[in-house]
C-alpha atoms as a PDB file:
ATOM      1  CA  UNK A   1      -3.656  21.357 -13.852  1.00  0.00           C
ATOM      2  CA  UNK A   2      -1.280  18.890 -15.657  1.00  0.00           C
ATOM      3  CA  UNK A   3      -0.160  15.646 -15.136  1.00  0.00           C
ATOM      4  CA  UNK A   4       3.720  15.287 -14.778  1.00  0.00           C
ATOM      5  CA  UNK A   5       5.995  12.266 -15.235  1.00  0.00           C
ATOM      6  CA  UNK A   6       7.767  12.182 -11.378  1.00  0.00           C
ATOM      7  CA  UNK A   7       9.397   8.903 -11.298  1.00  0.00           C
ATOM      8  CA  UNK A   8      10.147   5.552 -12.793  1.00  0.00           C
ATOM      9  CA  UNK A   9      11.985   2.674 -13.214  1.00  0.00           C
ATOM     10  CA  UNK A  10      12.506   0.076 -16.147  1.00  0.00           C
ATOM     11  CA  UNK A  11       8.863  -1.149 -15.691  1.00  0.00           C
ATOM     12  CA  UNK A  12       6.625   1.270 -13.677  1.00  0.00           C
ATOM     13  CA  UNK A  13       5.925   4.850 -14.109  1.00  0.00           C
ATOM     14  CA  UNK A  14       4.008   7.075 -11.492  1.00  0.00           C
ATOM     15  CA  UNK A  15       2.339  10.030 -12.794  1.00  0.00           C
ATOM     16  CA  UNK A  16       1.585  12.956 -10.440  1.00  0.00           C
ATOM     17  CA  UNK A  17      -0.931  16.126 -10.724  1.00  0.00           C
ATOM     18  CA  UNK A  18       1.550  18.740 -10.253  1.00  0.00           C
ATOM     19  CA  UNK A  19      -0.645  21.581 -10.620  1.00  0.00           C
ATOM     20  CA  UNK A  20      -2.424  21.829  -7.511  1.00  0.00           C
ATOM     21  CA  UNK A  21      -6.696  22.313  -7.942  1.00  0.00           C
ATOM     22  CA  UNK A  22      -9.337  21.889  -5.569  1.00  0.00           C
ATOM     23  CA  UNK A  23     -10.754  18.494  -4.776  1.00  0.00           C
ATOM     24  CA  UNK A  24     -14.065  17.668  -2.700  1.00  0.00           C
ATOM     25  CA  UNK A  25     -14.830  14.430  -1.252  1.00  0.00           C
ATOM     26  CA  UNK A  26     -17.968  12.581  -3.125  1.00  0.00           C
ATOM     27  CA  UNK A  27     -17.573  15.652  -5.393  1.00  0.00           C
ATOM     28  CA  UNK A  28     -16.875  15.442  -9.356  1.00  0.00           C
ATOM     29  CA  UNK A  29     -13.793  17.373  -8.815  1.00  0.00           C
ATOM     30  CA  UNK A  30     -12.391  13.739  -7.958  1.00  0.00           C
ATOM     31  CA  UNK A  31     -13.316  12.613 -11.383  1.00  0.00           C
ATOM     32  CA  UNK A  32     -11.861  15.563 -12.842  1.00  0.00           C
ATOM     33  CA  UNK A  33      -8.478  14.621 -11.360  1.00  0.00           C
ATOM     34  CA  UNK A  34      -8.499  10.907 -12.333  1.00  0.00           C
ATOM     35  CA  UNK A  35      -9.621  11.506 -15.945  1.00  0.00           C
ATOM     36  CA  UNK A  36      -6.661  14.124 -16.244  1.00  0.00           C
ATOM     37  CA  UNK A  37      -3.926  11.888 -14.388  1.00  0.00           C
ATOM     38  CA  UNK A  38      -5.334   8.932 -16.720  1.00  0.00           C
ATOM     39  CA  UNK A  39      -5.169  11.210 -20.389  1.00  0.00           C
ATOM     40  CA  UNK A  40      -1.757  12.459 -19.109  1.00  0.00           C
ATOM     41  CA  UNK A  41      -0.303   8.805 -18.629  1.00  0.00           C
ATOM     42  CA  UNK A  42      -1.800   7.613 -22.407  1.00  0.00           C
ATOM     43  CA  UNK A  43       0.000   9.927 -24.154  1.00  0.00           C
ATOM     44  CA  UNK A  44       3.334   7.601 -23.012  1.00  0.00           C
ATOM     45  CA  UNK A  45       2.564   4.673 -25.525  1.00  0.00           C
ATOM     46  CA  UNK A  46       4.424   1.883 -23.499  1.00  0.00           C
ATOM     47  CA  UNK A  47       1.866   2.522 -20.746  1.00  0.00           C
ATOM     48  CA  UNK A  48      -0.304  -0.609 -20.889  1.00  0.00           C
ATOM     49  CA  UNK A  49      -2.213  -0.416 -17.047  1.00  0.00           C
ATOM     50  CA  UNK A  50      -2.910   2.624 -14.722  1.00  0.00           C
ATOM     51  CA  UNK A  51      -3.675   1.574 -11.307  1.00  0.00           C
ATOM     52  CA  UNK A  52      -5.645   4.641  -8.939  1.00  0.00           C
ATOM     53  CA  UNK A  53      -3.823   4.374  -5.784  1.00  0.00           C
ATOM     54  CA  UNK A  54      -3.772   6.867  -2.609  1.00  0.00           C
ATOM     55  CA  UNK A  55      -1.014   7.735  -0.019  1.00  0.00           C
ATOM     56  CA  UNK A  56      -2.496   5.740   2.492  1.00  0.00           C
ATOM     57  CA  UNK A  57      -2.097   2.626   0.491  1.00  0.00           C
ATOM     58  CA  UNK A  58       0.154  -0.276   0.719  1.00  0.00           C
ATOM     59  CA  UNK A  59       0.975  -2.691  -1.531  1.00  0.00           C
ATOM     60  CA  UNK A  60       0.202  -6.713  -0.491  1.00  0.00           C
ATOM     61  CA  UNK A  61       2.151  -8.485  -2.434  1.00  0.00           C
ATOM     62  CA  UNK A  62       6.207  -7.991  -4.036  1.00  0.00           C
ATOM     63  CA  UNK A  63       6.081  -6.354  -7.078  1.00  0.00           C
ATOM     64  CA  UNK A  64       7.152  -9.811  -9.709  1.00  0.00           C
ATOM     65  CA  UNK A  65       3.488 -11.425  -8.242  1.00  0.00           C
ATOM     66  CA  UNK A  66       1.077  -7.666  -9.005  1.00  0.00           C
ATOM     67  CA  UNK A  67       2.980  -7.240 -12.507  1.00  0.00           C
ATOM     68  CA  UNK A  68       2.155 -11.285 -13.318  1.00  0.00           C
ATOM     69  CA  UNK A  69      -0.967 -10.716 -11.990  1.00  0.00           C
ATOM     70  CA  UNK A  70      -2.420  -7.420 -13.918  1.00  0.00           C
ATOM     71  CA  UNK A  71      -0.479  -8.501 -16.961  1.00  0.00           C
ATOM     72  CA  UNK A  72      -2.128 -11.958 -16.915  1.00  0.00           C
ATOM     73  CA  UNK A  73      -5.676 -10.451 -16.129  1.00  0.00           C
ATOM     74  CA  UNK A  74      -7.852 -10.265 -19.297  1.00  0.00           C
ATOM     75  CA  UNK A  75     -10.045  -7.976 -17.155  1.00  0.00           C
ATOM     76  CA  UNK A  76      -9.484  -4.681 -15.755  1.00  0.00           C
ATOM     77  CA  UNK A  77     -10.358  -4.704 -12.333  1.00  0.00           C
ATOM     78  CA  UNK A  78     -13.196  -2.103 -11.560  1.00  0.00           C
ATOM     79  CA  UNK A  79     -15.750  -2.903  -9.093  1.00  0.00           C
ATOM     80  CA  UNK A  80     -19.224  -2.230 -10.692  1.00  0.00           C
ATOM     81  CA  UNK A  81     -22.137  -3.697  -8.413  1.00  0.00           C
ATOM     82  CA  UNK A  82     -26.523  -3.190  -8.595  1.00  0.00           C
ATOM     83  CA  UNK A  83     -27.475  -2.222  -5.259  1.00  0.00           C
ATOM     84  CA  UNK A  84     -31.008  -1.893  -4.297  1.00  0.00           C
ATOM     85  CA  UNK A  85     -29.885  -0.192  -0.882  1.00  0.00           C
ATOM     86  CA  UNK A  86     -30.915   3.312  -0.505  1.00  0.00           C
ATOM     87  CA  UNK A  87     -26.938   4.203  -0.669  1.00  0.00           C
ATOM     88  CA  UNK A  88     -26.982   2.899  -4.303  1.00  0.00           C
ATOM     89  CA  UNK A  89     -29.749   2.661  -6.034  1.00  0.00           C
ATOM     90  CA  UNK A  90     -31.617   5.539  -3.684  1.00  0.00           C
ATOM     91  CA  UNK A  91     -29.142   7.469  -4.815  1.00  0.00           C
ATOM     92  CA  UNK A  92     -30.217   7.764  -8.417  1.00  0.00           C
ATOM     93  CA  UNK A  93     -31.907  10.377 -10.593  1.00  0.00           C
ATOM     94  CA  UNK A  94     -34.385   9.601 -12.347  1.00  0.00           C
ATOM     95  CA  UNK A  95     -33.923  12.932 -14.582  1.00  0.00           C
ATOM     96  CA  UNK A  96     -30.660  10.959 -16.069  1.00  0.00           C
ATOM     97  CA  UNK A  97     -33.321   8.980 -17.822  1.00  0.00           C
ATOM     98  CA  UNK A  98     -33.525   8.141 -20.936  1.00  0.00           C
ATOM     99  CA  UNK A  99     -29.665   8.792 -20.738  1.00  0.00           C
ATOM    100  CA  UNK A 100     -28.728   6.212 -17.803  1.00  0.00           C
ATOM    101  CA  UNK A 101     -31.798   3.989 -16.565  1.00  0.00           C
ATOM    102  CA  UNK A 102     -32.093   3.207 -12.637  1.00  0.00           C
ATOM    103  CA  UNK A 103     -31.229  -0.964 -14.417  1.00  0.00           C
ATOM    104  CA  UNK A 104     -28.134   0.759 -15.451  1.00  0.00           C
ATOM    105  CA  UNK A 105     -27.303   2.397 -12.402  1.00  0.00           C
ATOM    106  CA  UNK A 106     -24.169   0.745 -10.468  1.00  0.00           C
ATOM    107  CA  UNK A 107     -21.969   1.603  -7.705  1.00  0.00           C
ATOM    108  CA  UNK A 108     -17.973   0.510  -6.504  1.00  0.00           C
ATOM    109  CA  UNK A 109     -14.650   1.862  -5.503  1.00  0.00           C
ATOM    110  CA  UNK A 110     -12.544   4.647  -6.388  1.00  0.00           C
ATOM    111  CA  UNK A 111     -10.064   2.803  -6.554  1.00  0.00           C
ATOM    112  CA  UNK A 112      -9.163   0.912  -9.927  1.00  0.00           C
ATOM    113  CA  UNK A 113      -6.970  -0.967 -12.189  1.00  0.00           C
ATOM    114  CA  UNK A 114      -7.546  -0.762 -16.069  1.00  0.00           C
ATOM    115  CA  UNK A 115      -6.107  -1.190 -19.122  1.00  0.00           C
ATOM    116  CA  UNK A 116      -5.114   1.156 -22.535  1.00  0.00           C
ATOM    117  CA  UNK A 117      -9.026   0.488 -24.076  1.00  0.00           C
ATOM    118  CA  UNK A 118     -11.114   0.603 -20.681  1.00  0.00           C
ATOM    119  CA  UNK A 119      -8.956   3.879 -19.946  1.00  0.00           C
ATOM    120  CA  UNK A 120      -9.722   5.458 -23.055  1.00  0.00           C
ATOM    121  CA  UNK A 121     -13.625   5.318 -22.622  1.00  0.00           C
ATOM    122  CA  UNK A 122     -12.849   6.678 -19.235  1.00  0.00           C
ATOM    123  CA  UNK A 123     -11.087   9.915 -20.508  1.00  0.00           C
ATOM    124  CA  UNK A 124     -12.759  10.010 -23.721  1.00  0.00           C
ATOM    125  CA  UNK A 125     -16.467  10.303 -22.252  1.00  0.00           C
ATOM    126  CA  UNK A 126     -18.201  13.677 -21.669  1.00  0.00           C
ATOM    127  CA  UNK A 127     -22.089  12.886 -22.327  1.00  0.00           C
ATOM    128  CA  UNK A 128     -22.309  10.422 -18.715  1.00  0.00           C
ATOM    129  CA  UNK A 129     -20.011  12.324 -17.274  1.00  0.00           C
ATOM    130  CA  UNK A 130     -21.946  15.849 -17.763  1.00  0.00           C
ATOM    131  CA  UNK A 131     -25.105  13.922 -16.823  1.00  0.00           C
ATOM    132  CA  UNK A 132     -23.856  13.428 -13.454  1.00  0.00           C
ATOM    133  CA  UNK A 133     -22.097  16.526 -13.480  1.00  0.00           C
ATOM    134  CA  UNK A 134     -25.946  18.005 -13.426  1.00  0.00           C
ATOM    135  CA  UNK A 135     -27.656  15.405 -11.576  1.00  0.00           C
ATOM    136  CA  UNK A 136     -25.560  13.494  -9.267  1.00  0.00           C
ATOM    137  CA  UNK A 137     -25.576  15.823  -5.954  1.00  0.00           C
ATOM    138  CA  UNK A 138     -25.072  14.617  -2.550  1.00  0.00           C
ATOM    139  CA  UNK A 139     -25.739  12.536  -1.301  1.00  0.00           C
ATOM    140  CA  UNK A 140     -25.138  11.033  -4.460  1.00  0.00           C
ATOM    141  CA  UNK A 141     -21.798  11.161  -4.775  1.00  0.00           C
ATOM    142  CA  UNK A 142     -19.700  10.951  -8.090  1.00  0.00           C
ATOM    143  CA  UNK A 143     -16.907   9.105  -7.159  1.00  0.00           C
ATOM    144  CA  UNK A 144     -18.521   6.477  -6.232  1.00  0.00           C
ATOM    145  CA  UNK A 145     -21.129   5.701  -9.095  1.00  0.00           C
ATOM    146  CA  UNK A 146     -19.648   7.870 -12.774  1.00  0.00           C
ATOM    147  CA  UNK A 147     -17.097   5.477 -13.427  1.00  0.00           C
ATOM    148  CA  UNK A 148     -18.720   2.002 -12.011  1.00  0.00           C
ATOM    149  CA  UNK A 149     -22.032   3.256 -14.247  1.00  0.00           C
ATOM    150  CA  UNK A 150     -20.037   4.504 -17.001  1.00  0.00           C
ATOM    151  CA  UNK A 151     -17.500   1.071 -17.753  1.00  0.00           C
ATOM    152  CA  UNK A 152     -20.903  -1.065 -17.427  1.00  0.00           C
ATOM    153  CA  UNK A 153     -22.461   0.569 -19.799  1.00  0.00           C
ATOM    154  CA  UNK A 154     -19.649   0.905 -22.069  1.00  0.00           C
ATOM    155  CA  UNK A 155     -16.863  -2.104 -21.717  1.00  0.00           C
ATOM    156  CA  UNK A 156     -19.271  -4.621 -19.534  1.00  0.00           C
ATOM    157  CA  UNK A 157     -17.270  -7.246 -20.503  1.00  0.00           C
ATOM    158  CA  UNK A 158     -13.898  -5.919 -19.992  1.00  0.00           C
ATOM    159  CA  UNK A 159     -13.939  -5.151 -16.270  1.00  0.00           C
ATOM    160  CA  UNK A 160     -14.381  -7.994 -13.541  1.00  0.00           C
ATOM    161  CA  UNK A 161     -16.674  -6.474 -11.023  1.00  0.00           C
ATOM    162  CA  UNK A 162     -14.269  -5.666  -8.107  1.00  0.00           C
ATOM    163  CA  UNK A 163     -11.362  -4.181  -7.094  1.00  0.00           C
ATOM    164  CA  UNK A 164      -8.206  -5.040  -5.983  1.00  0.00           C
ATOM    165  CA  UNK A 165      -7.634  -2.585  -3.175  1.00  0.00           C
ATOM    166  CA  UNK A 166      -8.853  -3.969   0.506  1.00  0.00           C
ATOM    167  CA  UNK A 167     -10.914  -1.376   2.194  1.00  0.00           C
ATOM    168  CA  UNK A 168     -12.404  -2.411   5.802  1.00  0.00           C
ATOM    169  CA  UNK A 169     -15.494  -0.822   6.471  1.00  0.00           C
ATOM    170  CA  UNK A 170     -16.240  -2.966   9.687  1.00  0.00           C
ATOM    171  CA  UNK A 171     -16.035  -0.217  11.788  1.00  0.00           C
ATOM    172  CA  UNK A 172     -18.895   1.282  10.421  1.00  0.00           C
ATOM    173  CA  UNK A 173     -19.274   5.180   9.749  1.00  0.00           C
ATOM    174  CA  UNK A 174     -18.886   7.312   6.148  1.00  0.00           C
ATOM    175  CA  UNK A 175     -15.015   6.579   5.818  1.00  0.00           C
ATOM    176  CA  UNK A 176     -12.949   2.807   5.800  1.00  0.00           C
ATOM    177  CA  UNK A 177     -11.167   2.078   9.053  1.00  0.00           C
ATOM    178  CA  UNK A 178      -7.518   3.380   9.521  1.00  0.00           C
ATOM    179  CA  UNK A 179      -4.517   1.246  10.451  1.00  0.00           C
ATOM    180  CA  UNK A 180      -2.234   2.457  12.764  1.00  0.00           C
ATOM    181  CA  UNK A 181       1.023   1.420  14.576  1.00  0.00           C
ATOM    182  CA  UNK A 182      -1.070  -1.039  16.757  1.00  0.00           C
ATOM    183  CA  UNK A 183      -3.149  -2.720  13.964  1.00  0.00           C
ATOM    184  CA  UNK A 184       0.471  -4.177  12.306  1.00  0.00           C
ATOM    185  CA  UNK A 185       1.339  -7.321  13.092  1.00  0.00           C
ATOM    186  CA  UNK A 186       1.446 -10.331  11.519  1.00  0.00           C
ATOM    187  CA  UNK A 187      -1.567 -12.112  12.350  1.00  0.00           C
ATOM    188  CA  UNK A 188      -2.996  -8.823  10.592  1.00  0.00           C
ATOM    189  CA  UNK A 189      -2.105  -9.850   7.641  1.00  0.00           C
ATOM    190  CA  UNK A 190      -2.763 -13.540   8.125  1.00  0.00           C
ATOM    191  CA  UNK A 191      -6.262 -12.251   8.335  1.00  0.00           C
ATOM    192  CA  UNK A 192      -6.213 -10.098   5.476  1.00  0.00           C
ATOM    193  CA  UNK A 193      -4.413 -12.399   2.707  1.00  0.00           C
ATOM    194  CA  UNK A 194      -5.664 -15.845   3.829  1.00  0.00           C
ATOM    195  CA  UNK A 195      -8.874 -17.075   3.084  1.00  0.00           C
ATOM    196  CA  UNK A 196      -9.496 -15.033  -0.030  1.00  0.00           C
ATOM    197  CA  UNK A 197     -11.560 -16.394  -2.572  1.00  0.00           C
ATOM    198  CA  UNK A 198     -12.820 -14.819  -6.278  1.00  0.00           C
ATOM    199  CA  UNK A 199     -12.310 -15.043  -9.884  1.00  0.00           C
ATOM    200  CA  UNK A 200      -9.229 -14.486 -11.880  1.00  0.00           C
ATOM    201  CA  UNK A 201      -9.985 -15.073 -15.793  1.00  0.00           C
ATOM    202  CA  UNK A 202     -12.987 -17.446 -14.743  1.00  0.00           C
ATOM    203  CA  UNK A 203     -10.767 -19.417 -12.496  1.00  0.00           C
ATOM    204  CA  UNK A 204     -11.026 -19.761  -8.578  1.00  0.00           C
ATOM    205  CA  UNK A 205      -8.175 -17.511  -7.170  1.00  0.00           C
ATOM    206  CA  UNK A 206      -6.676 -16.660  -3.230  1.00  0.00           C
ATOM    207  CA  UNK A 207      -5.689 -14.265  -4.683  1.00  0.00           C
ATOM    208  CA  UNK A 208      -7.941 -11.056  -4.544  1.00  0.00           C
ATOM    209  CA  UNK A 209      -6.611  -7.566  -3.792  1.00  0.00           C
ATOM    210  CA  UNK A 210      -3.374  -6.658  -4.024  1.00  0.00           C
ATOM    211  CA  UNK A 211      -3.400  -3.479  -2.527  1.00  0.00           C
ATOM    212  CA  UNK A 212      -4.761  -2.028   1.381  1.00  0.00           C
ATOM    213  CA  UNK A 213      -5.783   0.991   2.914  1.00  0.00           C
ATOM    214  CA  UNK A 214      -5.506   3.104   4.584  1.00  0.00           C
ATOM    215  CA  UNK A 215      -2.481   3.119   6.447  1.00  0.00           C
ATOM    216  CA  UNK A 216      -1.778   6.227   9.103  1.00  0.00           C
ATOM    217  CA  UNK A 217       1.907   7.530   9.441  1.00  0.00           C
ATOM    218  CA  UNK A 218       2.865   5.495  12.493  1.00  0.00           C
ATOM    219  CA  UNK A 219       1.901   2.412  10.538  1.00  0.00           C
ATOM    220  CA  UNK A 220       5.283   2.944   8.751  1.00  0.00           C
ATOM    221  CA  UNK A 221       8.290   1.445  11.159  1.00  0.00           C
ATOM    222  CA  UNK A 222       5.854  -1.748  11.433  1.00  0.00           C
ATOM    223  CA  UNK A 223       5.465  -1.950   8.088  1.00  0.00           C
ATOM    224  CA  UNK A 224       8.914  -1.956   7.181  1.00  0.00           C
ATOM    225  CA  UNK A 225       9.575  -4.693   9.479  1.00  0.00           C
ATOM    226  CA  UNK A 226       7.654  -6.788   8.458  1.00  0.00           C
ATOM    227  CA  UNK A 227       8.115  -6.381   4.324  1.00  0.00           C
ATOM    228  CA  UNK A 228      10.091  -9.321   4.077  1.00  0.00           C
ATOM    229  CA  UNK A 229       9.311 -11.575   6.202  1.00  0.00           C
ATOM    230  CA  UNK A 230       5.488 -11.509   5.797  1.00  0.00           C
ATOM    231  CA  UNK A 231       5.048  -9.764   2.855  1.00  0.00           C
ATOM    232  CA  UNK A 232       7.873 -11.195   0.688  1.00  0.00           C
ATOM    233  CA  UNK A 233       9.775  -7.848   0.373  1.00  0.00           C
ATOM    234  CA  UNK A 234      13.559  -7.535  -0.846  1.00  0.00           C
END
């Protein structure tokens, strides 16, 4: 499996796994695929962020506000959280000791921004990563904890605890809510960009996530319509 360039313009580049391999949900196979996607785009030197987005994914904002934004971060934005919950913490094994300790353990999103250094480490690393190769088996599941554990134990102070993808798991079950043709409307996304509130390089921000999923087919046509007059599309 390689990673091929598939598309660009003067300032972003999307890298695809054209080689197709075998991928299992909460599986290290996931991993597997983001490390290789992530050491395919470093070898392009002007590269300077990688951003893990899926197909169901939209973006919230035009693209002049997420370029000022990442570029202006001085954090990569990887959501690394202590849970005590037995979906986090109950999740870890205590053979990774003296390797990873249950203080160390952490758990986030899939989904990530980073930059050149915090990418490195990622791609670089093979003694975390073949610990939970080994120990992390459902239902502790890779995806959710190697990377989160790895980047706060490595770059702590490089990545700002969350992510800027929107996931809703209000629905409840073991996957996010998906949007359809009838979820689209403007007072949709009144409710998903107003009333946001974090930290942006220490600073009180409304501005939080700058990506959404996950967005069905039929979500497309309402979409569209509404890129530029809510979503400040041209």
């Amino acid at each position: 499996m390689s990673g091929d360039w598939v598309g660009a313009d003067a300032c972003v580049g999307v890298w695809a796994l054209q080689s197709s391999t075998v991928t299992e949900w909460g599986n290290i196979s996931l991993c597997d695929a983001e490390k290789r996607l992530l050491a395919n785009a470093l070898l392009d030197l002007s590269n300077e962020w990688f951003i893990l987005l899926s197909e169901t994914c939209i973006p919230l904002y035009n693209f002049s506000i997420i370029y000022t934004y990442l570029k202006g971060s001085n954090h990569s934005f990887v959501e690394s959280f202590d849970d005590p919950s037995p979906h986090a913490r109950g999740r870890y094994n205590p053979e990774m000791a003296p390797l990873i300790d249950i203080s160390q353990w952490r758990k986030g999103s899939q989904w990530f921004e980073v930059d050149r250094t915090v990418a490195t480490h990622m791609v670089q690393d093979t003694m975390y990563y073949l610990a939970f190769k080994v120990f992390c088996k459902p239902p502790c599941y890779v995806d959710e904890h190697y990377f989160p554990t790895l980047l706060h134990i490595k770059t702590s102070s490089l990545i700002a605890n969350r992510t800027i993808t929107l996931t809703d798991w209000s629905r409840g079950g073991s996957h996010p809510a998906t949007f359809g043709e009838a979820d689209i409307s403007e007072e949709f996304f009144k409710r998903i960009l107003d009333g946001q509130d974090c930290l942006y390089n220490g600073q009180n921000s409304s501005i939080c996530v700058l990506f959404a999923r996950k967005f069905a087919p039929s979500a497309l046509q309402p979409l569209l319509h509404l890129a530029s007059t809510v979503l400040g599309f041209t």
